[in-house]
N, C-alpha and C. Protein backbone atom coordinates (compact mmCIF):
# COMPACT_ATOMS: atom_id res chain seq x y z
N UNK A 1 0.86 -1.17 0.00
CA UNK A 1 0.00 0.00 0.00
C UNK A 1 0.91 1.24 0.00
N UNK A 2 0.95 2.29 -1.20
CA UNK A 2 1.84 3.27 -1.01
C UNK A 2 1.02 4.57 -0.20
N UNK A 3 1.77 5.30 -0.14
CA UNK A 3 1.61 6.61 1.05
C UNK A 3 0.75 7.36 0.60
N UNK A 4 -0.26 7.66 -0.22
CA UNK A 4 -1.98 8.20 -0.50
C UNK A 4 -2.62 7.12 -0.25
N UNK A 5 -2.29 5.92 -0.47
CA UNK A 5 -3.45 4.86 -0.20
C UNK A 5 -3.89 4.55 1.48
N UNK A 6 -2.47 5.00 1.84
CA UNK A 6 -2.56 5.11 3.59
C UNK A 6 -3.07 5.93 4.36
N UNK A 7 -2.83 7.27 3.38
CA UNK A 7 -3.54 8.67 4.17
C UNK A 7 -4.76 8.41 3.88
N UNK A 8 -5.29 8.04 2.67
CA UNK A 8 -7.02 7.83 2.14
C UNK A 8 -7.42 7.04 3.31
N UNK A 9 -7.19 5.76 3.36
CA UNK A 9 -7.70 4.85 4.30
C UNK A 9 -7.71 5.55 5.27
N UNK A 10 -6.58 6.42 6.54
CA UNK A 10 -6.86 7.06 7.47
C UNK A 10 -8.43 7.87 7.20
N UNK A 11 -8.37 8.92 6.52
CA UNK A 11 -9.04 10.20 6.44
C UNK A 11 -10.54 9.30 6.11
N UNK A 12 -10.55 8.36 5.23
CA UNK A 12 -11.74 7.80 5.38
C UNK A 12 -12.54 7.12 6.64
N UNK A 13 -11.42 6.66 7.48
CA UNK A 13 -11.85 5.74 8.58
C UNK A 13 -12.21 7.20 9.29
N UNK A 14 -12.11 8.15 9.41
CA UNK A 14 -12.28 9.37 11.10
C UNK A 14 -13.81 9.77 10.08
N UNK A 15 -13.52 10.03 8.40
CA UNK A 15 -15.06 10.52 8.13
C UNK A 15 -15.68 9.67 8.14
N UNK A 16 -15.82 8.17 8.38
CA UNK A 16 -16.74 7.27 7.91
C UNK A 16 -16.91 7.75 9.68
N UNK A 17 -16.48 7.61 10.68
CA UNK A 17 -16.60 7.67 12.26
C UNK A 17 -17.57 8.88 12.26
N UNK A 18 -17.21 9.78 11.84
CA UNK A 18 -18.09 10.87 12.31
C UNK A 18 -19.19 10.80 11.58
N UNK A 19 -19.27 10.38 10.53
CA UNK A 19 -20.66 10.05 9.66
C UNK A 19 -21.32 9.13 10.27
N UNK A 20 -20.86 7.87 11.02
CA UNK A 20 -22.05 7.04 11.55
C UNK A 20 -22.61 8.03 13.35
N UNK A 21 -21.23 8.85 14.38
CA UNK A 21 -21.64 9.29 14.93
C UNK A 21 -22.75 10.90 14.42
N UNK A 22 -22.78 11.07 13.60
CA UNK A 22 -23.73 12.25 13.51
C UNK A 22 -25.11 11.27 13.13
N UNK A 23 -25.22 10.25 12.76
CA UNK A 23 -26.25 9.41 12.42
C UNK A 23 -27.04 8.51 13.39
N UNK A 24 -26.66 8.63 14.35
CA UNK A 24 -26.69 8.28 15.82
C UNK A 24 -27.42 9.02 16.31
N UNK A 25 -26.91 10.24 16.63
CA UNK A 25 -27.30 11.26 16.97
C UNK A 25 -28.69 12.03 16.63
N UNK A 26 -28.62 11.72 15.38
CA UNK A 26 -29.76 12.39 14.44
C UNK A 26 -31.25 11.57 14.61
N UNK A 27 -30.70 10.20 14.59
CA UNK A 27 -31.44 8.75 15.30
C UNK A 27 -32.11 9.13 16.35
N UNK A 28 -31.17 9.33 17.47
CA UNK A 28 -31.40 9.73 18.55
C UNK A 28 -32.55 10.53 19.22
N UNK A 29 -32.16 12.34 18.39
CA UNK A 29 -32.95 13.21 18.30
C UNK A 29 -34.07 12.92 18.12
N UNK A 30 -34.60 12.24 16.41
CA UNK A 30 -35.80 11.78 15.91
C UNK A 30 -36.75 11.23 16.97
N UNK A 31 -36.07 9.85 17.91
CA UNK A 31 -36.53 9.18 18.50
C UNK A 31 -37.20 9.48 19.75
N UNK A 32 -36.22 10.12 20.36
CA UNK A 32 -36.76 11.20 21.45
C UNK A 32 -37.66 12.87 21.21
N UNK A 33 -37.92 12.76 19.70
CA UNK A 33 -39.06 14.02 19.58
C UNK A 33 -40.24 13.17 19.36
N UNK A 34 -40.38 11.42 19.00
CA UNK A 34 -41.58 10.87 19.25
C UNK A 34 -41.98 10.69 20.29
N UNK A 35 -40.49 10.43 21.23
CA UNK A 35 -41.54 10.25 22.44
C UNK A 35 -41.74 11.20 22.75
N UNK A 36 -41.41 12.41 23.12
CA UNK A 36 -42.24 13.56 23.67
C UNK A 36 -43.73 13.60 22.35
N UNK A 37 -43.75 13.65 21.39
CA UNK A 37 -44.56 13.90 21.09
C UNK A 37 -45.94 12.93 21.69
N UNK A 38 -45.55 11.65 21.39
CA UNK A 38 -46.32 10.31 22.23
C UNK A 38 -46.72 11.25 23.56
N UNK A 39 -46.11 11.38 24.39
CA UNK A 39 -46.17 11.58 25.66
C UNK A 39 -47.10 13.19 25.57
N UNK A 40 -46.77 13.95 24.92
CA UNK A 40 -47.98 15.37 24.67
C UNK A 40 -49.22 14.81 24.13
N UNK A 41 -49.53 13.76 23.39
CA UNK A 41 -50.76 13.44 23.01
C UNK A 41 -51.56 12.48 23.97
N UNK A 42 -50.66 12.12 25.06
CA UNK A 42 -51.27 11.18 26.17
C UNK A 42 -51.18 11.79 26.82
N UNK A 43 -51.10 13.47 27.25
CA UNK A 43 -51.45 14.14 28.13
C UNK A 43 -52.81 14.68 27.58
N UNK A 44 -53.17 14.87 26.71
CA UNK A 44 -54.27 15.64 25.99
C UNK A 44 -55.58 14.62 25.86
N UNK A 45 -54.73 13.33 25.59
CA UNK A 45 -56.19 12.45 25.11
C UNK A 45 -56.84 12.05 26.99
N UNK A 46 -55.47 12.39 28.30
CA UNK A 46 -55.99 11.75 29.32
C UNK A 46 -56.97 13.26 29.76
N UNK A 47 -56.38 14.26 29.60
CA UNK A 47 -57.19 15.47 29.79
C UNK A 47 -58.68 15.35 29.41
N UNK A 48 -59.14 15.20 28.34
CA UNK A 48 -60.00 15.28 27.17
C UNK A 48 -61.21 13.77 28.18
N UNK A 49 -60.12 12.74 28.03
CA UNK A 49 -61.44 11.78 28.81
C UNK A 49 -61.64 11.88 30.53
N UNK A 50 -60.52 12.76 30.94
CA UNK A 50 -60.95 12.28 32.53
C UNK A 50 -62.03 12.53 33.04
N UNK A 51 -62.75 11.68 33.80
CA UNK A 51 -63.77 12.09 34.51
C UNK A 51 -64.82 11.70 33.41
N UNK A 52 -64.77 11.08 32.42
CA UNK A 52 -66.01 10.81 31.20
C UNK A 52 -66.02 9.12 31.39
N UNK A 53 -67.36 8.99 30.85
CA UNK A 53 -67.28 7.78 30.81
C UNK A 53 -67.17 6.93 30.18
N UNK A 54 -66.23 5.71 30.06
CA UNK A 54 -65.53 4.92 29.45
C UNK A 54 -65.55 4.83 27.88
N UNK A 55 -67.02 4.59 27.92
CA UNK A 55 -67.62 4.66 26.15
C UNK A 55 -67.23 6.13 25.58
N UNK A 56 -67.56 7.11 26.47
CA UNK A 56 -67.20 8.50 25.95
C UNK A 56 -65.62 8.44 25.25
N UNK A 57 -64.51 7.92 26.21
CA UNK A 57 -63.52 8.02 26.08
C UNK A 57 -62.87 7.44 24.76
N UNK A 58 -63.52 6.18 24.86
CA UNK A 58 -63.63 5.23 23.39
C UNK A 58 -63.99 5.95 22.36
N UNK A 59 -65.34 6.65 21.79
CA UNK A 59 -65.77 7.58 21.01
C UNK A 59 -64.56 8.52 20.51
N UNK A 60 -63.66 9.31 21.34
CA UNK A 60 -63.24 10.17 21.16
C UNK A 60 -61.95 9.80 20.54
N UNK A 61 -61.26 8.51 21.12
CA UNK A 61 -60.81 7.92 20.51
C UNK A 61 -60.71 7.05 19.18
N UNK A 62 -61.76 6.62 19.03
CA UNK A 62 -62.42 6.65 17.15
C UNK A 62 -62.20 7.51 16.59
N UNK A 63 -62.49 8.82 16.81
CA UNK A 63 -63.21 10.09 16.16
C UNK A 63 -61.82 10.33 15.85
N UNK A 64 -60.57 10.52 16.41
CA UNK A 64 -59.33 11.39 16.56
C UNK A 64 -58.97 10.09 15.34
N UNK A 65 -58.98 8.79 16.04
CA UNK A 65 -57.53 8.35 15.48
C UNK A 65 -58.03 8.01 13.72
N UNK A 66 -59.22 7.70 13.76
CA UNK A 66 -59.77 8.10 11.58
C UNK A 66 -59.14 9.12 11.63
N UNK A 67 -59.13 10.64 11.88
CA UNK A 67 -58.77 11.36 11.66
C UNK A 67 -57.14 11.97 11.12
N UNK A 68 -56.32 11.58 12.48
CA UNK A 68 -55.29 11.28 12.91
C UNK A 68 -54.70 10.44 11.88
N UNK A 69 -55.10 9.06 11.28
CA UNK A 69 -54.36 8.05 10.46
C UNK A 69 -54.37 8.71 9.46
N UNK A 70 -55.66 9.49 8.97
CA UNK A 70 -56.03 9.74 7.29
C UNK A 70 -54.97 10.77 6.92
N UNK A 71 -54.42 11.37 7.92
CA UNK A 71 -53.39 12.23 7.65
C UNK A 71 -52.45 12.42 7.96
N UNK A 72 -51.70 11.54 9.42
CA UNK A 72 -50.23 11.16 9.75
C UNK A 72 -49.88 9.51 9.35
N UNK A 73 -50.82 9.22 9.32
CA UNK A 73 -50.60 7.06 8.74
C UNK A 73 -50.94 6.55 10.18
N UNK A 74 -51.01 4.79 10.05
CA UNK A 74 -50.74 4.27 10.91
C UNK A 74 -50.52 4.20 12.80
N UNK A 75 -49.68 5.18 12.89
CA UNK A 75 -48.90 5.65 13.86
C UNK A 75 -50.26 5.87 15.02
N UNK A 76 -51.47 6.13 14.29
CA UNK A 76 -52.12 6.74 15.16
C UNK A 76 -53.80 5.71 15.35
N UNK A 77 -53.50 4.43 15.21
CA UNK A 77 -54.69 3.46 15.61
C UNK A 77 -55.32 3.74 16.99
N UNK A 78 -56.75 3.44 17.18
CA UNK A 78 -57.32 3.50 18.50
C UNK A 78 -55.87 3.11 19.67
N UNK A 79 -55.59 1.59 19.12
CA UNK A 79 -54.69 0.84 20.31
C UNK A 79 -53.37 2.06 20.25
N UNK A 80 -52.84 2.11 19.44
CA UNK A 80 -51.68 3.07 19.50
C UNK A 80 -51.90 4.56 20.61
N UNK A 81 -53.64 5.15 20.22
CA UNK A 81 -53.77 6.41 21.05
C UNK A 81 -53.65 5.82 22.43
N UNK A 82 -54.37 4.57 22.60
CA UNK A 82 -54.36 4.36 24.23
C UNK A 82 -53.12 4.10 24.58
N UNK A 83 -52.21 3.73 24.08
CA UNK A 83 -50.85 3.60 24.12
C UNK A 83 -50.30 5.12 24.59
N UNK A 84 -50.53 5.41 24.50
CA UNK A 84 -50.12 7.03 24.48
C UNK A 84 -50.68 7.67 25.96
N UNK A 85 -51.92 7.43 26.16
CA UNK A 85 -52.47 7.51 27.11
C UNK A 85 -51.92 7.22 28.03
N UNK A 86 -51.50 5.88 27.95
CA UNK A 86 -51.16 4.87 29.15
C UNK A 86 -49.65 5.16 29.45
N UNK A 87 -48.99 5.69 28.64
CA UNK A 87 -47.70 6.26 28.16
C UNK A 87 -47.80 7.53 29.70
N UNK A 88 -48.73 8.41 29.02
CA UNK A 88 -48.51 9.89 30.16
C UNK A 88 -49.05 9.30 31.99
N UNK A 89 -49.94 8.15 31.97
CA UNK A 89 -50.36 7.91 33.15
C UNK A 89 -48.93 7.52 33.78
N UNK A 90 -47.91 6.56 33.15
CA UNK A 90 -47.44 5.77 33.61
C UNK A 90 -45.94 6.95 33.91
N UNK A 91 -45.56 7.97 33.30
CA UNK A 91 -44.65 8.66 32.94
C UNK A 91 -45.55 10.20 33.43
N UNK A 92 -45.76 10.21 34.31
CA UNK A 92 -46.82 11.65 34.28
C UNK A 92 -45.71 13.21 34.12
N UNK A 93 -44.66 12.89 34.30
CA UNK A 93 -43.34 14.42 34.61
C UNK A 93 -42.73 14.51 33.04
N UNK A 94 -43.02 15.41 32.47
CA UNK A 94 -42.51 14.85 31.02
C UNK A 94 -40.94 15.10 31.25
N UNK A 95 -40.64 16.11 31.94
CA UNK A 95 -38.91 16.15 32.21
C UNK A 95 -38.23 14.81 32.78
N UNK A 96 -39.05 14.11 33.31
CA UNK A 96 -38.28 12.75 34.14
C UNK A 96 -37.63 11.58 32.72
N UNK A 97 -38.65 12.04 31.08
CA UNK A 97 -38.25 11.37 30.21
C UNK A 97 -36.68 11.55 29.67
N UNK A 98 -36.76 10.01 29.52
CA UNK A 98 -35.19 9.70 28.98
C UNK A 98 -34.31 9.87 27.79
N UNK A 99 -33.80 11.03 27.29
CA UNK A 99 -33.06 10.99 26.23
C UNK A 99 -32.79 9.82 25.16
N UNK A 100 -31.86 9.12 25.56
CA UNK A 100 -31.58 8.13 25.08
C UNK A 100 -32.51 6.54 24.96
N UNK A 101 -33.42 6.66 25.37
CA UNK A 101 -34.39 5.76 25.14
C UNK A 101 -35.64 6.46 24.24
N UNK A 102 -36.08 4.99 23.55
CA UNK A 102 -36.96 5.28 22.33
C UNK A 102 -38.70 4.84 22.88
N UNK A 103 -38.88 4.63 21.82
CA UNK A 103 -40.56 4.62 22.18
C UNK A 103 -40.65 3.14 22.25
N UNK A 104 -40.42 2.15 21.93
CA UNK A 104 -39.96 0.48 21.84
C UNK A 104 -39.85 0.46 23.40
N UNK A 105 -38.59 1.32 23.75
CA UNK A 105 -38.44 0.98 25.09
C UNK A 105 -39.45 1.19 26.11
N UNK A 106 -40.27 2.76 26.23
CA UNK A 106 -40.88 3.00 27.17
C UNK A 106 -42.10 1.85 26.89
N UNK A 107 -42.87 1.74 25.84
CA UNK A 107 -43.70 0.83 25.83
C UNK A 107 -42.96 -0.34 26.97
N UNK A 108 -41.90 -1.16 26.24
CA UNK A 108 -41.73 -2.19 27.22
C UNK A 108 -41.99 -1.71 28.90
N UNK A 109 -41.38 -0.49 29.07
CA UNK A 109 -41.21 -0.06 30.74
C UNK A 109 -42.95 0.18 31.07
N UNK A 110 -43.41 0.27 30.06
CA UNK A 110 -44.95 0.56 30.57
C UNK A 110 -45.64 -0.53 31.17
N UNK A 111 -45.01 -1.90 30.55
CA UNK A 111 -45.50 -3.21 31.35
C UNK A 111 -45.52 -3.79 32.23
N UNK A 112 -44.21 -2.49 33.33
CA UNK A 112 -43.40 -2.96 34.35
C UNK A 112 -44.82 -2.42 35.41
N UNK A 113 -45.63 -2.83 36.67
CA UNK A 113 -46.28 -2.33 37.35
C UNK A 113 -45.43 -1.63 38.36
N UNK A 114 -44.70 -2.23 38.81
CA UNK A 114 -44.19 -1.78 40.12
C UNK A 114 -43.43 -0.61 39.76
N UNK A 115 -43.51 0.50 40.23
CA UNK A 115 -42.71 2.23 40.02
C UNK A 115 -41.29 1.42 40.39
N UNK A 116 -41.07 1.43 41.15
CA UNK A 116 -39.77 1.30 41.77
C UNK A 116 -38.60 0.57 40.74
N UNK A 117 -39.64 -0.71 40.25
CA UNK A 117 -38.89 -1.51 39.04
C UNK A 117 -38.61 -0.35 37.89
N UNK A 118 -39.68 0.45 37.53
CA UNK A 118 -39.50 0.49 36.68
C UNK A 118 -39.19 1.70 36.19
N UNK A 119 -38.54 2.60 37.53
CA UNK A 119 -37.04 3.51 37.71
C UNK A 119 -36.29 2.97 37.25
N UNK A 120 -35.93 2.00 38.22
CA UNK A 120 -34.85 1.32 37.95
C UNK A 120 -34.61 1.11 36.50
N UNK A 121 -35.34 -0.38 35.71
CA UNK A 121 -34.90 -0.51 34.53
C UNK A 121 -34.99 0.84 33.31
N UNK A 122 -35.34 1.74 33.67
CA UNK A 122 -34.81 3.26 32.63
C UNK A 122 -34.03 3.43 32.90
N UNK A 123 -33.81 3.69 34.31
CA UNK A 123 -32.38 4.19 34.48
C UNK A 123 -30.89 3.22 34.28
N UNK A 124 -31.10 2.20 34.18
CA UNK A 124 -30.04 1.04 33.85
C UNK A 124 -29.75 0.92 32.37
N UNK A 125 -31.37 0.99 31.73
CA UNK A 125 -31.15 1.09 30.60
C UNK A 125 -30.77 1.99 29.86
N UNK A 126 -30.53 3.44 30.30
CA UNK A 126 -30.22 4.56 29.68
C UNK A 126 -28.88 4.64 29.95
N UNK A 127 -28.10 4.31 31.47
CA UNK A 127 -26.94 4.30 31.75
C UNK A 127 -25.94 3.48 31.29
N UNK A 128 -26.61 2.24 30.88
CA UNK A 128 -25.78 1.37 29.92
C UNK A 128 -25.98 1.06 28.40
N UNK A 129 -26.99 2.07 28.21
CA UNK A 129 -27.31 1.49 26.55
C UNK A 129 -27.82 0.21 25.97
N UNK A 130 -28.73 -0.09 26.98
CA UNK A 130 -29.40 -1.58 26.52
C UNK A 130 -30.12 -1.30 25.39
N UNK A 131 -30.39 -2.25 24.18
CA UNK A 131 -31.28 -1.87 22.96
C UNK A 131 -32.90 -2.86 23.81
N UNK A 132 -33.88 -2.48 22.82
CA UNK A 132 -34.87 -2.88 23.55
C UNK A 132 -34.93 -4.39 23.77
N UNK A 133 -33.95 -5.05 23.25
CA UNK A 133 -34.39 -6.44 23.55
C UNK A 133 -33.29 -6.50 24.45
N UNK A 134 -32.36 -5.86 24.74
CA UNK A 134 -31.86 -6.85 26.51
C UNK A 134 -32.90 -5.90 27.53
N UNK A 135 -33.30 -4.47 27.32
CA UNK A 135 -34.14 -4.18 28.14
C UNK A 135 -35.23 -5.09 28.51
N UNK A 136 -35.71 -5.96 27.62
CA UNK A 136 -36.73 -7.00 27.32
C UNK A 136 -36.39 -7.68 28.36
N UNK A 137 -34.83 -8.34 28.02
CA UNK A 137 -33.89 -9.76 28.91
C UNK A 137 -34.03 -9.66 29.95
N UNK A 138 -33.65 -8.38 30.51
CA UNK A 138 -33.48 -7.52 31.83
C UNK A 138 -35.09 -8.11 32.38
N UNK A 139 -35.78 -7.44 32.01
CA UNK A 139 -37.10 -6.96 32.81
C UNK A 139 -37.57 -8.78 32.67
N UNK A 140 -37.59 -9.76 31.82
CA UNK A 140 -38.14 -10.97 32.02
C UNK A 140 -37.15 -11.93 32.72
N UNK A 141 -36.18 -11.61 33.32
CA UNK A 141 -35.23 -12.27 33.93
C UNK A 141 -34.90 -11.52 35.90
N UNK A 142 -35.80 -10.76 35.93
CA UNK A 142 -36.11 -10.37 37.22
C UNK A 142 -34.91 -9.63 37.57
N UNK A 143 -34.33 -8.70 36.93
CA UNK A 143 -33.12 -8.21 37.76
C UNK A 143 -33.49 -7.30 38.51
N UNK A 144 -34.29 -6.39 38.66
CA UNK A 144 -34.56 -5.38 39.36
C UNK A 144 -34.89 -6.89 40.63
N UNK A 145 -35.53 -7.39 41.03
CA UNK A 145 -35.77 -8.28 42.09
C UNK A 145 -34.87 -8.93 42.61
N UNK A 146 -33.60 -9.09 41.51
CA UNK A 146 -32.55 -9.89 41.77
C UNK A 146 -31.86 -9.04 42.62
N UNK A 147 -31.79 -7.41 42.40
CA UNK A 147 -30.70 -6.65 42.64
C UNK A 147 -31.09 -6.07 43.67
N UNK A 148 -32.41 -5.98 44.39
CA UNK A 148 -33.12 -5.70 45.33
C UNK A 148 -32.59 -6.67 46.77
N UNK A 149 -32.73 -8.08 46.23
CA UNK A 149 -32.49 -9.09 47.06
C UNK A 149 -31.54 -9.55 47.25
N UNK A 150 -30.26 -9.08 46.81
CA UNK A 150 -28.66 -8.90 46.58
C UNK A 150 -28.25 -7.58 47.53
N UNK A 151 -29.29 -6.48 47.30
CA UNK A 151 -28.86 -5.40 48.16
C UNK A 151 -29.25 -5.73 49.71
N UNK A 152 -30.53 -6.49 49.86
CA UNK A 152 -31.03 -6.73 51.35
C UNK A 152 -30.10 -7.78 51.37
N UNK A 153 -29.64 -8.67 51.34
CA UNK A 153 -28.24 -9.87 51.74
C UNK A 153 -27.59 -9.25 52.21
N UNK A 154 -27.12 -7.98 51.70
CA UNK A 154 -25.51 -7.26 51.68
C UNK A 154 -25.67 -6.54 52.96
N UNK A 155 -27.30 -5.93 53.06
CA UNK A 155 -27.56 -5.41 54.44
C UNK A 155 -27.50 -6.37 55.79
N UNK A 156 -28.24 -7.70 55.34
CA UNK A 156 -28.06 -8.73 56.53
C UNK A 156 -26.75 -8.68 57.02
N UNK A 157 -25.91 -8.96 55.69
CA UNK A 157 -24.52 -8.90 56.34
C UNK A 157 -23.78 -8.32 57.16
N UNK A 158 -23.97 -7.11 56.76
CA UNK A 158 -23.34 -6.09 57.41
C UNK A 158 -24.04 -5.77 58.85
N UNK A 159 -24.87 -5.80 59.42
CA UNK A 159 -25.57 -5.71 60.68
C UNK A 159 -25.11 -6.79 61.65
């Protein structure tokens, strides 16, 4: 390999680096303006039904999401709005939302009942970069319970 073929290869390897990190990033951004957006429309749709009754809530939910599909797509099915819903109940602080986690993820964290768990697995998952399927691993393999009952041992011990 003579001495342009070496500098090329360098100069390509740092732009190919910064081209996948700005693509990341951009990923990133995208991902986290759905979920806020998710999370503003499950503040509005829980506004809109509270205190109505059930069928009401359903109705309104028809009415939006024909609406809603015929002109954003998909994205916006009955099940998807309640998704959204269930999204702001479960997440009520929109600042407490996580940068680096996507909408894949919070859905999964939405399945978690227990609050405490399901601090925890955001915050593990944001601090280590789990993609949604070890977040998945995580949460069906009991670690928040594991790590709970690892921390009370450590307390027995020590007393």
């Amino acid at each position: 390999m003579n001495e342009i073929e070496k500098v090329s290869q360098n100069i390509y390897g740092e732009i190919r680096q910064s081209i996948i990190q700005v693509q990341n990033k951009v990923q990133q951004a995208v991902n986290f303006g759905m979920v806020q957006l998710y999370w503003e429309v499950g503040r509005r749709l829980d506004e809109a039904c509270d205190g109505q009754r059930a069928d009401y809530g359903k109705e309104i939910l028809k009415v939006l999401s024909a609406k809603l599909t015929e002109e954003f797509g998909k994205a916006y099915s009955v099940r998807n709005l309640q998704m959204m819903r269930q999204f702001y109940v479960a997440f009520p602080i929109a600042n407490t939302l996580c940068s680096q986690l996507s909408w894949s993820h919070y859905r999964l964290l939405m399945r978690v009942n227990d609050i405490d768990a399901r601090n925890y697995y955001e915050k593990e998952c944001a601090a280590d970069g789990w993609s949604v399927r070890e977040l998945e691993r995580q949460i069906t393999t009991f670690a928040y319970q594991r790590t709970v009952a690892h921390q009370q041992g450590q307390e027995k011990l020590s007393t």
